[in-house]
Protein backbone atom coordinates (compact mmCIF):
# COMPACT_ATOMS: atom_id res chain seq x y z
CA UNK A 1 0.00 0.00 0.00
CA UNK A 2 2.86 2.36 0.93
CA UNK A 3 4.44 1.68 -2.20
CA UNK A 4 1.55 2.31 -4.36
CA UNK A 5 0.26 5.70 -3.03
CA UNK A 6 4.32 6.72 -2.90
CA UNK A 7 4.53 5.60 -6.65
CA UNK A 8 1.90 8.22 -7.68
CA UNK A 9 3.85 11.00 -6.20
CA UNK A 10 6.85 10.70 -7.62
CA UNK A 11 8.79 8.07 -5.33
CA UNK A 12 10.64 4.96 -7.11
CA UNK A 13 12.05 3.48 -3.84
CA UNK A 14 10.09 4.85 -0.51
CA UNK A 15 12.74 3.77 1.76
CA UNK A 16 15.34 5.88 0.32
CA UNK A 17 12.96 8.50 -0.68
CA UNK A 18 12.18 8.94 3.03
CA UNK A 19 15.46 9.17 4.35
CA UNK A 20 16.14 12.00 1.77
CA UNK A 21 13.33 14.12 2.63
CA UNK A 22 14.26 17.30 4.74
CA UNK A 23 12.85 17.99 7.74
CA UNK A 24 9.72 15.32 7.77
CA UNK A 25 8.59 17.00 11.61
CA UNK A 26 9.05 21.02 10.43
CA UNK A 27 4.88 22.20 10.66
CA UNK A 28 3.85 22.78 7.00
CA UNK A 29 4.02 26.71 5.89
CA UNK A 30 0.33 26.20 4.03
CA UNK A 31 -2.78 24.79 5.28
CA UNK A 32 -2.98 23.62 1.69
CA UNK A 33 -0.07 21.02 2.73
CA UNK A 34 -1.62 19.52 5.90
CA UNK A 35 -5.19 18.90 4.02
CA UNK A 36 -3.18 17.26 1.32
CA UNK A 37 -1.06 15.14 4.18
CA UNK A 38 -4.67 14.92 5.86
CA UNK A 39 -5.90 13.28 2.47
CA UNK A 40 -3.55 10.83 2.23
CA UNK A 41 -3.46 8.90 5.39
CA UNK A 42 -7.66 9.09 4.48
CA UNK A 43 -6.52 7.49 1.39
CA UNK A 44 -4.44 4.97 2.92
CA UNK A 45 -7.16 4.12 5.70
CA UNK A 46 -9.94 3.70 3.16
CA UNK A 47 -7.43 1.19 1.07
CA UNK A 48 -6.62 -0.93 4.49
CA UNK A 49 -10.29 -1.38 5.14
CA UNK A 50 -10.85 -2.24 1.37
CA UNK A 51 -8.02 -5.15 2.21
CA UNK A 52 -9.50 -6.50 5.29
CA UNK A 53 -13.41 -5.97 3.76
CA UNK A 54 -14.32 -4.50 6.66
CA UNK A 55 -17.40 -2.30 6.59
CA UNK A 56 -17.38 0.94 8.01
């Protein structure tokens, strides 16, 4: 799952991607970033339920 959503932006190998990434814990300067960060984890919650076929 990681893989996949890192794929569409841009990341060929998320391990080293992350590693290279500067300052992960710096608070974003746009709210436009943390929506976006917001959307994501949504995005990654809504695929682990699809996986387990749990109903929410």
């Amino acid at each position: 799952m990681w893989a996949s959503i890192t794929a569409r932006h841009y990341f060929k190998n998320p391990v080293i991607s992350a590693s290279l990434k500067c300052n992960c814990y710096a608070a974003p300067n746009q709210p436009s970033e943390l929506e976006e960060g917001l959307g994501l984890v949504n995005q990654g919650l809504s695929q682990i339920t699809r996986a387990l076929a749990v109903n929410a």
